[in-house]
PDB file of N, CA and C in Angstrom:
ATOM      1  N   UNK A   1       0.830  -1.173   0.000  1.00  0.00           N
ATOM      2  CA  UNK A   1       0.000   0.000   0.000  1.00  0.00           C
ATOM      3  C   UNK A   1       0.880   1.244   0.000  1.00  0.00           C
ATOM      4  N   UNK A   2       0.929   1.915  -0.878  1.00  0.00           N
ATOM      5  CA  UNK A   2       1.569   3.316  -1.275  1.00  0.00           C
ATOM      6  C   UNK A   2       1.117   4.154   0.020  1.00  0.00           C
ATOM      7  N   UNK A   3       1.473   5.056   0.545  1.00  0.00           N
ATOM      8  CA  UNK A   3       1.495   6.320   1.342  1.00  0.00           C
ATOM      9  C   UNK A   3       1.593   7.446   0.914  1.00  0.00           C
ATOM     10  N   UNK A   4       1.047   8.487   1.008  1.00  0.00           N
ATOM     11  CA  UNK A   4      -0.255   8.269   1.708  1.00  0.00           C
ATOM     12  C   UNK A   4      -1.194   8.379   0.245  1.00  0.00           C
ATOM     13  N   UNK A   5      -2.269   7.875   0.492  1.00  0.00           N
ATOM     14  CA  UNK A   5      -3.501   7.193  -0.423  1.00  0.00           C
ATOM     15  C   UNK A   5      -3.901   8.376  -1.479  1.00  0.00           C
ATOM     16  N   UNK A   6      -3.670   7.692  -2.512  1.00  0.00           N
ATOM     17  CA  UNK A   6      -4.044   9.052  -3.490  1.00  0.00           C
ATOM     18  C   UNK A   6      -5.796   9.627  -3.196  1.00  0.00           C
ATOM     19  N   UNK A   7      -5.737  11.192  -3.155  1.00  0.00           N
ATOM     20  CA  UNK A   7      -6.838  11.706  -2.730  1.00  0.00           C
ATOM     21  C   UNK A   7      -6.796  13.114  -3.186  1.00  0.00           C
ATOM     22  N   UNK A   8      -8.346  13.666  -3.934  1.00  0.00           N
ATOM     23  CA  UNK A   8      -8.305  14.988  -3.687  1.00  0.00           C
ATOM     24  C   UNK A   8      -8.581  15.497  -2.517  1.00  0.00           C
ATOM     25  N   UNK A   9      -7.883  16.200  -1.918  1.00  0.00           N
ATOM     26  CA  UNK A   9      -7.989  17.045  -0.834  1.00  0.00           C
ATOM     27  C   UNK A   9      -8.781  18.493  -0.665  1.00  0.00           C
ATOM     28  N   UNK A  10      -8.856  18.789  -1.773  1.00  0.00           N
ATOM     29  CA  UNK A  10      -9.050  20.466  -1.439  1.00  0.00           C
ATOM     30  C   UNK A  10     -10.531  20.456  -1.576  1.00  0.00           C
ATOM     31  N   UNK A  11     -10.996  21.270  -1.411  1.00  0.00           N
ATOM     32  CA  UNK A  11     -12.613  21.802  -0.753  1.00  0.00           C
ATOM     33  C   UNK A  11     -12.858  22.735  -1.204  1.00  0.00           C
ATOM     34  N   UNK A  12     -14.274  22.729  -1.719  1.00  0.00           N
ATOM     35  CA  UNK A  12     -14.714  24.203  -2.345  1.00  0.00           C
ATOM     36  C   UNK A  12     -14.568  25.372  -1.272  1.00  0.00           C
ATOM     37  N   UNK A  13     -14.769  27.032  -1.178  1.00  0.00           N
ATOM     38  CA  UNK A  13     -14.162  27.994  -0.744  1.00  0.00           C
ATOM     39  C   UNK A  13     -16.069  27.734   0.654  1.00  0.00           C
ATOM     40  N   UNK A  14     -16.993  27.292  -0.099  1.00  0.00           N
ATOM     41  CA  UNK A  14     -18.173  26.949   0.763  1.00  0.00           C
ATOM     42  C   UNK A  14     -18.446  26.121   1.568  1.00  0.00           C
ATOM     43  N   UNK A  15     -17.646  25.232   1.096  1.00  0.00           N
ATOM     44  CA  UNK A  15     -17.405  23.987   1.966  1.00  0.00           C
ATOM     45  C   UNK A  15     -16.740  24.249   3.557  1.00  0.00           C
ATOM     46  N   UNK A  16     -15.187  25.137   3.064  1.00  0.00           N
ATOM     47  CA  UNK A  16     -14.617  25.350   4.010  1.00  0.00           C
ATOM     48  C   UNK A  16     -14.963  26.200   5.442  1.00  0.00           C
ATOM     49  N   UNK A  17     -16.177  27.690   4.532  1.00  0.00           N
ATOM     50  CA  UNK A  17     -16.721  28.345   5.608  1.00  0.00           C
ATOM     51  C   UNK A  17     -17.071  27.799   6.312  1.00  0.00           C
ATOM     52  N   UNK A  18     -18.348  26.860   6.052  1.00  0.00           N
ATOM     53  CA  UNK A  18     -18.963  26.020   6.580  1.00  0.00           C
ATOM     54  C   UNK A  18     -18.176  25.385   7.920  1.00  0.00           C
ATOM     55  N   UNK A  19     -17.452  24.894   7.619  1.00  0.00           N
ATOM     56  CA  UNK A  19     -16.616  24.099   9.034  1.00  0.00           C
ATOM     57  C   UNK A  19     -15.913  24.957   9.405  1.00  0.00           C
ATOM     58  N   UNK A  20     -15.406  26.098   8.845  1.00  0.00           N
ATOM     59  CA  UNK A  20     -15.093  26.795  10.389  1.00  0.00           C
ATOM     60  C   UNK A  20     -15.888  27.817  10.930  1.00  0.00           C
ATOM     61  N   UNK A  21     -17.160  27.978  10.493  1.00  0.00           N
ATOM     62  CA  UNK A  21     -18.331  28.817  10.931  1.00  0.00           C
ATOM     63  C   UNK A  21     -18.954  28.021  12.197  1.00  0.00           C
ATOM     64  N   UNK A  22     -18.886  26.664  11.683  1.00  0.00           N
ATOM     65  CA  UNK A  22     -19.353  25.694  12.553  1.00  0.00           C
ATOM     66  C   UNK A  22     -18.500  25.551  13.751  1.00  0.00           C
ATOM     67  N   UNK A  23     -17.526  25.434  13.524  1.00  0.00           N
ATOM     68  CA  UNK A  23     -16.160  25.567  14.831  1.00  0.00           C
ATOM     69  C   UNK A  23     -16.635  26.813  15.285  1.00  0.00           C
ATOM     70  N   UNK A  24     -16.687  27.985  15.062  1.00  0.00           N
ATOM     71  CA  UNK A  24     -16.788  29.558  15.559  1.00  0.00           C
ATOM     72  C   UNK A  24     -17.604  29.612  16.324  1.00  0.00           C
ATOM     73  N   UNK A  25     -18.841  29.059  16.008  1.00  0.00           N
ATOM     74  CA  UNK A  25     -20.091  29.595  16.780  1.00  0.00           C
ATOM     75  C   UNK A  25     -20.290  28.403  18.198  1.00  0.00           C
ATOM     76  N   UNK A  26     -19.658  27.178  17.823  1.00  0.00           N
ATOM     77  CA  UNK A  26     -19.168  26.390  19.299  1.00  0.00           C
ATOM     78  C   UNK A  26     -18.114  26.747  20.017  1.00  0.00           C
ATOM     79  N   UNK A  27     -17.447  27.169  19.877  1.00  0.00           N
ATOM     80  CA  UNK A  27     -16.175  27.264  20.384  1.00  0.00           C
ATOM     81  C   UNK A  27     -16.198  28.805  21.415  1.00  0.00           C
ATOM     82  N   UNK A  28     -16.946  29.299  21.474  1.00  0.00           N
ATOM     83  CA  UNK A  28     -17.095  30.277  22.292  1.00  0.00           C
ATOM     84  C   UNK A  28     -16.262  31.666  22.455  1.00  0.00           C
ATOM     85  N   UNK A  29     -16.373  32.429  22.486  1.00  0.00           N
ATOM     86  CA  UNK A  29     -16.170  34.121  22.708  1.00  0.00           C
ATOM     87  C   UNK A  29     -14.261  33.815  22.672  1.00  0.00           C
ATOM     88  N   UNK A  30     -13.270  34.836  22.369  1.00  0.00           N
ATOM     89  CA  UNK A  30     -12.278  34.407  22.235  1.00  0.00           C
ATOM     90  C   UNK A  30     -11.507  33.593  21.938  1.00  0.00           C
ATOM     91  N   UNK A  31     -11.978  32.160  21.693  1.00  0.00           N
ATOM     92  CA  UNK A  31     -11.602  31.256  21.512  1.00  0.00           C
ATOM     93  C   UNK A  31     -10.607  31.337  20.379  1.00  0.00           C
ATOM     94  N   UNK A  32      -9.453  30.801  20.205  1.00  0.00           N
ATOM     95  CA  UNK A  32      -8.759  30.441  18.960  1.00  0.00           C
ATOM     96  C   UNK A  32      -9.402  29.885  17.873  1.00  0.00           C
ATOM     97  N   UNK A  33      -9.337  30.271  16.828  1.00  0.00           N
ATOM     98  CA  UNK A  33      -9.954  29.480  15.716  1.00  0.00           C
ATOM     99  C   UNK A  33      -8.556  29.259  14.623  1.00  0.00           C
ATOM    100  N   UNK A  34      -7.539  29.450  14.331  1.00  0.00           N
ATOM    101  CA  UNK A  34      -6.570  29.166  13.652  1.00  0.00           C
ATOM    102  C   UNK A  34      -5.257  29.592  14.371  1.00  0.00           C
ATOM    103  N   UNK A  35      -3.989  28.663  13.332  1.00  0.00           N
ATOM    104  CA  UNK A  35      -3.080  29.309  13.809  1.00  0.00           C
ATOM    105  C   UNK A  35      -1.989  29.470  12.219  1.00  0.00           C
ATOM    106  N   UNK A  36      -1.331  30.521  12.451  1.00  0.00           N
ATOM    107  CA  UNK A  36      -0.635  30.360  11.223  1.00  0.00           C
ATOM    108  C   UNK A  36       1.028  29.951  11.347  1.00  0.00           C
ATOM    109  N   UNK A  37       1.108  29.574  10.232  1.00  0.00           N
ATOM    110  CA  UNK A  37       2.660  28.360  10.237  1.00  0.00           C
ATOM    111  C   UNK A  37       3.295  29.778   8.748  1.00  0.00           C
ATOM    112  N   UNK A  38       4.528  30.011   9.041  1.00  0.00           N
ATOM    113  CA  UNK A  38       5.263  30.712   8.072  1.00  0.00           C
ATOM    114  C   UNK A  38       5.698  29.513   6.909  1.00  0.00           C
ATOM    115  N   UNK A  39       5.648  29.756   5.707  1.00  0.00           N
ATOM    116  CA  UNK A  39       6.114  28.461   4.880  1.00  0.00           C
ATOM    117  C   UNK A  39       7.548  27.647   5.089  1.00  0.00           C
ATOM    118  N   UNK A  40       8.390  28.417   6.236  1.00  0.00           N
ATOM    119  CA  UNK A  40       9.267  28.008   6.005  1.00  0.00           C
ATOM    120  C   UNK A  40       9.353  26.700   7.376  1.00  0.00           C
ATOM    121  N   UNK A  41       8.389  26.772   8.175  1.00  0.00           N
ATOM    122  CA  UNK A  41       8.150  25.829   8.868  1.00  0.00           C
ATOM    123  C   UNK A  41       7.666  24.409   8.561  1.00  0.00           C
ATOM    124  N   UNK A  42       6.819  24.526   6.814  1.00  0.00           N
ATOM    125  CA  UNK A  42       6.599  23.559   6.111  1.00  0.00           C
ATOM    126  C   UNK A  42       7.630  22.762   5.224  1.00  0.00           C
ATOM    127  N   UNK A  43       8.572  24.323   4.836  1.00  0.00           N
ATOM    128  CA  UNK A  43       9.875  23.594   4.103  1.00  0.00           C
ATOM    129  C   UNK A  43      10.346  22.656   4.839  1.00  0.00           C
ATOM    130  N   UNK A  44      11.089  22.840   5.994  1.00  0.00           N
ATOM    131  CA  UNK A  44      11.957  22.498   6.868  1.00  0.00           C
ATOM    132  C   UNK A  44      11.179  21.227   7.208  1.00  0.00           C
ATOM    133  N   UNK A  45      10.442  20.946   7.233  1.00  0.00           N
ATOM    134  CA  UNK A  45      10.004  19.273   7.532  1.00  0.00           C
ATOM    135  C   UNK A  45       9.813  18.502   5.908  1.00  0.00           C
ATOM    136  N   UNK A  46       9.096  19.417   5.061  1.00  0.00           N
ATOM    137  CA  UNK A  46       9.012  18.419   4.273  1.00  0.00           C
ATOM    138  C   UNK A  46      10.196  18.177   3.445  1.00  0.00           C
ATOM    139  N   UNK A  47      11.373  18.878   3.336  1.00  0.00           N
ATOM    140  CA  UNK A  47      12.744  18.739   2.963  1.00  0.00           C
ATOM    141  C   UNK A  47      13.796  17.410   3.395  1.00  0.00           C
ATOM    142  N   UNK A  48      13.270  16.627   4.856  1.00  0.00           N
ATOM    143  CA  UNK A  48      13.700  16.333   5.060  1.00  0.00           C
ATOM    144  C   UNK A  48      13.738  14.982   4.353  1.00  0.00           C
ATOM    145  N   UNK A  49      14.807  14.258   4.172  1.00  0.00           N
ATOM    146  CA  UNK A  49      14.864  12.862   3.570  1.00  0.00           C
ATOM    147  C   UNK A  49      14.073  11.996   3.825  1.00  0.00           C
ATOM    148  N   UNK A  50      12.802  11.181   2.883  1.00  0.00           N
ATOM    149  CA  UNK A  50      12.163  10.719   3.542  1.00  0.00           C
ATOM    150  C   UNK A  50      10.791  10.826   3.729  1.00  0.00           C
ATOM    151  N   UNK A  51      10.450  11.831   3.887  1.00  0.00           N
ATOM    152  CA  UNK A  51       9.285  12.572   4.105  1.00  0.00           C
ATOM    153  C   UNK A  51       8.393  12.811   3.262  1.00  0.00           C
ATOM    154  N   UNK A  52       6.892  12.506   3.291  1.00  0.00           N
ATOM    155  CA  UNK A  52       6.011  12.311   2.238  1.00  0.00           C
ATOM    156  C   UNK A  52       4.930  13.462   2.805  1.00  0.00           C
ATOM    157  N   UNK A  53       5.071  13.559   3.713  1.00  0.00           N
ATOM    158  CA  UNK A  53       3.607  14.506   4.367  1.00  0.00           C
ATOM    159  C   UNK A  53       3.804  14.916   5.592  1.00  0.00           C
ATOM    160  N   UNK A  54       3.201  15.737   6.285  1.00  0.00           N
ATOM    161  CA  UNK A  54       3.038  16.091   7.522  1.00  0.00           C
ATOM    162  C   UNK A  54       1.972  15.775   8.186  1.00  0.00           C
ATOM    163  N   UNK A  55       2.298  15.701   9.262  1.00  0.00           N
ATOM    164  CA  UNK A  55       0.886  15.318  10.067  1.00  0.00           C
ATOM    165  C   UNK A  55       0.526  16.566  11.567  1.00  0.00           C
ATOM    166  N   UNK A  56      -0.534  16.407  11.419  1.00  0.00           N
ATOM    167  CA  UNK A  56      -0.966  17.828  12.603  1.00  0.00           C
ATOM    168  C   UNK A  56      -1.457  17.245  13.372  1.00  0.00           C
ATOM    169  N   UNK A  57      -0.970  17.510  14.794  1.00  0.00           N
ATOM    170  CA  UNK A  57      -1.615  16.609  15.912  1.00  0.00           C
ATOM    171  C   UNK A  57      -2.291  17.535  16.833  1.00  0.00           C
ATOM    172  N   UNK A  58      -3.211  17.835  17.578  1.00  0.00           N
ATOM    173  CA  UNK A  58      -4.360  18.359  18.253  1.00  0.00           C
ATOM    174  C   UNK A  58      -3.381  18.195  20.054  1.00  0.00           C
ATOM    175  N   UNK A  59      -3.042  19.517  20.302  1.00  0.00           N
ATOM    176  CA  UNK A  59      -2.079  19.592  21.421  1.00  0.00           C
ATOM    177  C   UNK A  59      -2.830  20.591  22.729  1.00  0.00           C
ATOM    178  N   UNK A  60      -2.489  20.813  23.395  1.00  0.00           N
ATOM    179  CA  UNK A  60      -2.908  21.677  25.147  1.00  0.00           C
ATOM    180  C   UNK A  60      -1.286  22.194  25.271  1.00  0.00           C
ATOM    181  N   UNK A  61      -1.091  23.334  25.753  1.00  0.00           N
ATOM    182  CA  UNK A  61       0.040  23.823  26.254  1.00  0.00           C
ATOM    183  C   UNK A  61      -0.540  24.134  27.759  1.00  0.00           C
ATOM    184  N   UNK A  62       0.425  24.384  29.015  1.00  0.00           N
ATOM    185  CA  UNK A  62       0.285  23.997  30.361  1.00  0.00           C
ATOM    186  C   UNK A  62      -0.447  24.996  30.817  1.00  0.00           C
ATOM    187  N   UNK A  63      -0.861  25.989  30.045  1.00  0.00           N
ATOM    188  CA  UNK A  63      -1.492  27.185  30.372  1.00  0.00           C
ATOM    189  C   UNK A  63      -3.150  27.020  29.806  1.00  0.00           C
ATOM    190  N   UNK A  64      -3.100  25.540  28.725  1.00  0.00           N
ATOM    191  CA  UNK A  64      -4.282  25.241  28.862  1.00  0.00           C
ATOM    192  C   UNK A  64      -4.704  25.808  26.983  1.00  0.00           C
ATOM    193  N   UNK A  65      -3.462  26.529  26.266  1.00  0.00           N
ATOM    194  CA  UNK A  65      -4.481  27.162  25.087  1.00  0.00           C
ATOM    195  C   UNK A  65      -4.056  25.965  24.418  1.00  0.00           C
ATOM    196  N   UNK A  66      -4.748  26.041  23.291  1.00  0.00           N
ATOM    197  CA  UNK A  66      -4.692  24.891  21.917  1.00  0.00           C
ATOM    198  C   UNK A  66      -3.284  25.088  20.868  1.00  0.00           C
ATOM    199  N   UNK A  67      -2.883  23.891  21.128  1.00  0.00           N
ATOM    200  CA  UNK A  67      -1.598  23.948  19.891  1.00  0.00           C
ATOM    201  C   UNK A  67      -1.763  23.016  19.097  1.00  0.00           C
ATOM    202  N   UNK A  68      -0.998  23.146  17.833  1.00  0.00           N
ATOM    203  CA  UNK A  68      -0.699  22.128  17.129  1.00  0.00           C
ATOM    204  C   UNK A  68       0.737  22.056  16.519  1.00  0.00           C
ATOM    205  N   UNK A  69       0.588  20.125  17.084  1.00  0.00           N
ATOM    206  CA  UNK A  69       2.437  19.908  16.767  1.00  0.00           C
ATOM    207  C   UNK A  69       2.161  19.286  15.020  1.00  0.00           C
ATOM    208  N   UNK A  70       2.990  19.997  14.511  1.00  0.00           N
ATOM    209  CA  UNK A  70       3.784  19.189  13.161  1.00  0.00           C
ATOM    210  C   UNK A  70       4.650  18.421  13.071  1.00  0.00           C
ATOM    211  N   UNK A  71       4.579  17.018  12.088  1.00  0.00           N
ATOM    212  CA  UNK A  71       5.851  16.322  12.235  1.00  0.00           C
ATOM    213  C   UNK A  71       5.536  15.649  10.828  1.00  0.00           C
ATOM    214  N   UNK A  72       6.536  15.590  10.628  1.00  0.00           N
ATOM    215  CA  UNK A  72       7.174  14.543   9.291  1.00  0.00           C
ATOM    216  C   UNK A  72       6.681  13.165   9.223  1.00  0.00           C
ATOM    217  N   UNK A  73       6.327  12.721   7.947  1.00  0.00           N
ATOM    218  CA  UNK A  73       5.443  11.439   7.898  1.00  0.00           C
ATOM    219  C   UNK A  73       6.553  10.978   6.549  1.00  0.00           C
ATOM    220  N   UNK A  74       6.466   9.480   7.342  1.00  0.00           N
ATOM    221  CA  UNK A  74       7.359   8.895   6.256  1.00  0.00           C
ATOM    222  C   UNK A  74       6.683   7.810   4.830  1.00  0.00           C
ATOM    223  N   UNK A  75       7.104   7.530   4.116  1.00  0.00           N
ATOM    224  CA  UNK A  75       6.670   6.523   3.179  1.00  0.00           C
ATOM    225  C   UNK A  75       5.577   5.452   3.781  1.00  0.00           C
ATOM    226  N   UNK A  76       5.914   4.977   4.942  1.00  0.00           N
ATOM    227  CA  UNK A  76       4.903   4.478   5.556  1.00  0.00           C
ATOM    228  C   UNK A  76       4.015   4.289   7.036  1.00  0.00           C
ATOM    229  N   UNK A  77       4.029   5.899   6.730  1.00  0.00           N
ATOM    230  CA  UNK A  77       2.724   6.478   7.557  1.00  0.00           C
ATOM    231  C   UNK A  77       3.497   6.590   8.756  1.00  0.00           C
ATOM    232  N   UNK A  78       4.268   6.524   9.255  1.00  0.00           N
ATOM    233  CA  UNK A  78       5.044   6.731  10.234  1.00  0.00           C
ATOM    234  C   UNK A  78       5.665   8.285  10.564  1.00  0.00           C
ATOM    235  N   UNK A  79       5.389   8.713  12.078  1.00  0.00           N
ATOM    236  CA  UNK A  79       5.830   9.873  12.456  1.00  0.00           C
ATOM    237  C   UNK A  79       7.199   9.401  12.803  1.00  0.00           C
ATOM    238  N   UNK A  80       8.332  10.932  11.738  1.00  0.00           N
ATOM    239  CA  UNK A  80       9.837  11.163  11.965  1.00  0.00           C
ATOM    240  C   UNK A  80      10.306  12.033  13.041  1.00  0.00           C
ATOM    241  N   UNK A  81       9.833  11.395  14.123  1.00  0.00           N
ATOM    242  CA  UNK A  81       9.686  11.832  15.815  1.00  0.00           C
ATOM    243  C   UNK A  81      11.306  12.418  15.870  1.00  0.00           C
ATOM    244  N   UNK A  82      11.860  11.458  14.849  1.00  0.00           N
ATOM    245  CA  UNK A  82      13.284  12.272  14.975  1.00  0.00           C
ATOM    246  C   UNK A  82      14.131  13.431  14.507  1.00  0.00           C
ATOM    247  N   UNK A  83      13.184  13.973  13.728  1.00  0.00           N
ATOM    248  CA  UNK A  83      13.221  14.746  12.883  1.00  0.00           C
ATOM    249  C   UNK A  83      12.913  16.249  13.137  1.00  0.00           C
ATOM    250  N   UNK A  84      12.945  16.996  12.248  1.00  0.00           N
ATOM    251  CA  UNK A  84      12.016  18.108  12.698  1.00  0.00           C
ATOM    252  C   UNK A  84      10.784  18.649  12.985  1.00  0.00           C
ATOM    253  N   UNK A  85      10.168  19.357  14.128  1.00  0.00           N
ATOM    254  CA  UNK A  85       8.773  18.814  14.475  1.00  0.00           C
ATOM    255  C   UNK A  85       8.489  20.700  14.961  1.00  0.00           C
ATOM    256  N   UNK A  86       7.568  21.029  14.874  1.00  0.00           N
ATOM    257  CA  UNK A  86       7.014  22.263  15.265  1.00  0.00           C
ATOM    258  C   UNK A  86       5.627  22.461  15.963  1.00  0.00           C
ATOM    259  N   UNK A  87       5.633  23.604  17.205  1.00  0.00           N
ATOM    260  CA  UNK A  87       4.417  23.574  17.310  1.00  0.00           C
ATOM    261  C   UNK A  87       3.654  24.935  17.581  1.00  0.00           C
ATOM    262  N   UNK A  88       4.791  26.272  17.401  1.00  0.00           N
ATOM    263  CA  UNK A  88       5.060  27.628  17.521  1.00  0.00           C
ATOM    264  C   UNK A  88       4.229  28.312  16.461  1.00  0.00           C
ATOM    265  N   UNK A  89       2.868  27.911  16.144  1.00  0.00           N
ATOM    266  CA  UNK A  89       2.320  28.523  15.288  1.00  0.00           C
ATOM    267  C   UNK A  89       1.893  29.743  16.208  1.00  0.00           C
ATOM    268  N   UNK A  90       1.640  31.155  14.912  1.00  0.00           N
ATOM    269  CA  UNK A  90       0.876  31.767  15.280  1.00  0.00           C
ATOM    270  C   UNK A  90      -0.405  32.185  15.675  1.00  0.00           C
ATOM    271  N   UNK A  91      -1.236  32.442  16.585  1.00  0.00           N
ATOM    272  CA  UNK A  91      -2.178  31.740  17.548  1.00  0.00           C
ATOM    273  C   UNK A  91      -3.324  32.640  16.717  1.00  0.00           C
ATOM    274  N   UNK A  92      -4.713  32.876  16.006  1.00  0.00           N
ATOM    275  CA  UNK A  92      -5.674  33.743  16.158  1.00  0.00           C
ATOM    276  C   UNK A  92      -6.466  33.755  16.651  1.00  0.00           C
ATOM    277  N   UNK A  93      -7.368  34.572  17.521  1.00  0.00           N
ATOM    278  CA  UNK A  93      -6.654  35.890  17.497  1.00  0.00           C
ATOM    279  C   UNK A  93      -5.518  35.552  18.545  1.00  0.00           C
ATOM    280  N   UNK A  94      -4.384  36.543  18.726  1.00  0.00           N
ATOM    281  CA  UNK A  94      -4.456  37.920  17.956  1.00  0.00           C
ATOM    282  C   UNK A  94      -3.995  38.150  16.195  1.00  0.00           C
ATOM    283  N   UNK A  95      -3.549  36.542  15.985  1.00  0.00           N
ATOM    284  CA  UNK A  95      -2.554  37.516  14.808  1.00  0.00           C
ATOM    285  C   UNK A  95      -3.503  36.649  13.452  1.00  0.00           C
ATOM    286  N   UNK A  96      -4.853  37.612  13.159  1.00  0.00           N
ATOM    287  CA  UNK A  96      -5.706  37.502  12.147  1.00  0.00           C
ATOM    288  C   UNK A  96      -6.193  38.757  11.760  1.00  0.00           C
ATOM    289  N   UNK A  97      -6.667  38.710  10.255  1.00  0.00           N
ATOM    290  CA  UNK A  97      -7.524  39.854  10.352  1.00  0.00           C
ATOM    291  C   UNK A  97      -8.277  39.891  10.631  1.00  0.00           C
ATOM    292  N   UNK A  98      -9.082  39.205  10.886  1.00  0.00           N
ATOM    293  CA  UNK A  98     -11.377  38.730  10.653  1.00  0.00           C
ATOM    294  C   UNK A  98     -11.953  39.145   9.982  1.00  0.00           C
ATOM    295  N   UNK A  99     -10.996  38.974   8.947  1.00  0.00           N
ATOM    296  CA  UNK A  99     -12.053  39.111   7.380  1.00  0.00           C
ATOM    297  C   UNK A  99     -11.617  38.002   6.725  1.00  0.00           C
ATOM    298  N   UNK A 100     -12.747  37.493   5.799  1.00  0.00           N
ATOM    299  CA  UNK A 100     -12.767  36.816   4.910  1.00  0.00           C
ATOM    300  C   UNK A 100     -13.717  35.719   5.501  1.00  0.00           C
ATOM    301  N   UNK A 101     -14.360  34.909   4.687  1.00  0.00           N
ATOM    302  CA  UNK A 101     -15.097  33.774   4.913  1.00  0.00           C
ATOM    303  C   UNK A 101     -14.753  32.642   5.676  1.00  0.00           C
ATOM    304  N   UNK A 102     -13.659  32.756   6.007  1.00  0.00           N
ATOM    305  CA  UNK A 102     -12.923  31.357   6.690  1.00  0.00           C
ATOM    306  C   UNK A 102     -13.076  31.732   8.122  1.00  0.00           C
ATOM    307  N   UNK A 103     -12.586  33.201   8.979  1.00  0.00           N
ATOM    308  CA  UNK A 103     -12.216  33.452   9.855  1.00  0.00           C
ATOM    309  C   UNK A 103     -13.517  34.415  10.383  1.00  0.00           C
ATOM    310  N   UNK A 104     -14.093  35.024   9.692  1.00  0.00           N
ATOM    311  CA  UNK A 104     -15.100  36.300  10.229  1.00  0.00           C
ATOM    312  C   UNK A 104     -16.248  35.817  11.153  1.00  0.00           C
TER     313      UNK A 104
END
């Protein structure tokens, strides 16, 4: 079995509101709704030898807000725990505009 499974991924621009409108209006007053990753946080893992994909894992930092760790996925589906791994995204709010259909 090849890794990872051939698939279209991408989603119409309606589709996407949709689920995070749906996240927004549960998730309550302040709440984080994204975080942003600079591209070069994507280079740097998927550069590495090996590496077919990334994977985003659903994290808590000790203060309790929402993170997410990145890590390197290998040929077969396996996290490159040894590798380079990130979880320093930028948090929104604060650092969004709240415009556009995804975030407003």
């Amino acid at each position: 079995m090849a890794f990872p499974q051939p698939r279209d991924h991408r989603i119409a621009l309606d589709t996407a509101a949709a689920l995070t409108r749906r996240y927004r209006e549960t998730a309550g007053p302040g709440a984080q709704r994204a975080q942003l990753f600079p591209n070069d946080v994507f280079d740097a893992i998927l550069k590495q030898p090996g590496c077919h994909g990334i994977r985003v894992y659903f994290g808590r930092s000790e203060n309790g807000t929402m993170e997410l760790v990145l890590v390197g996925v290998d040929s077969d589906g396996n996290d490159m725990t040894a590798g380079v791994m990130d979880d320093r995204g930028f948090p929104c709010p604060p650092v969004c505009t709240g415009t556009g259909p995804l975030g407003a």
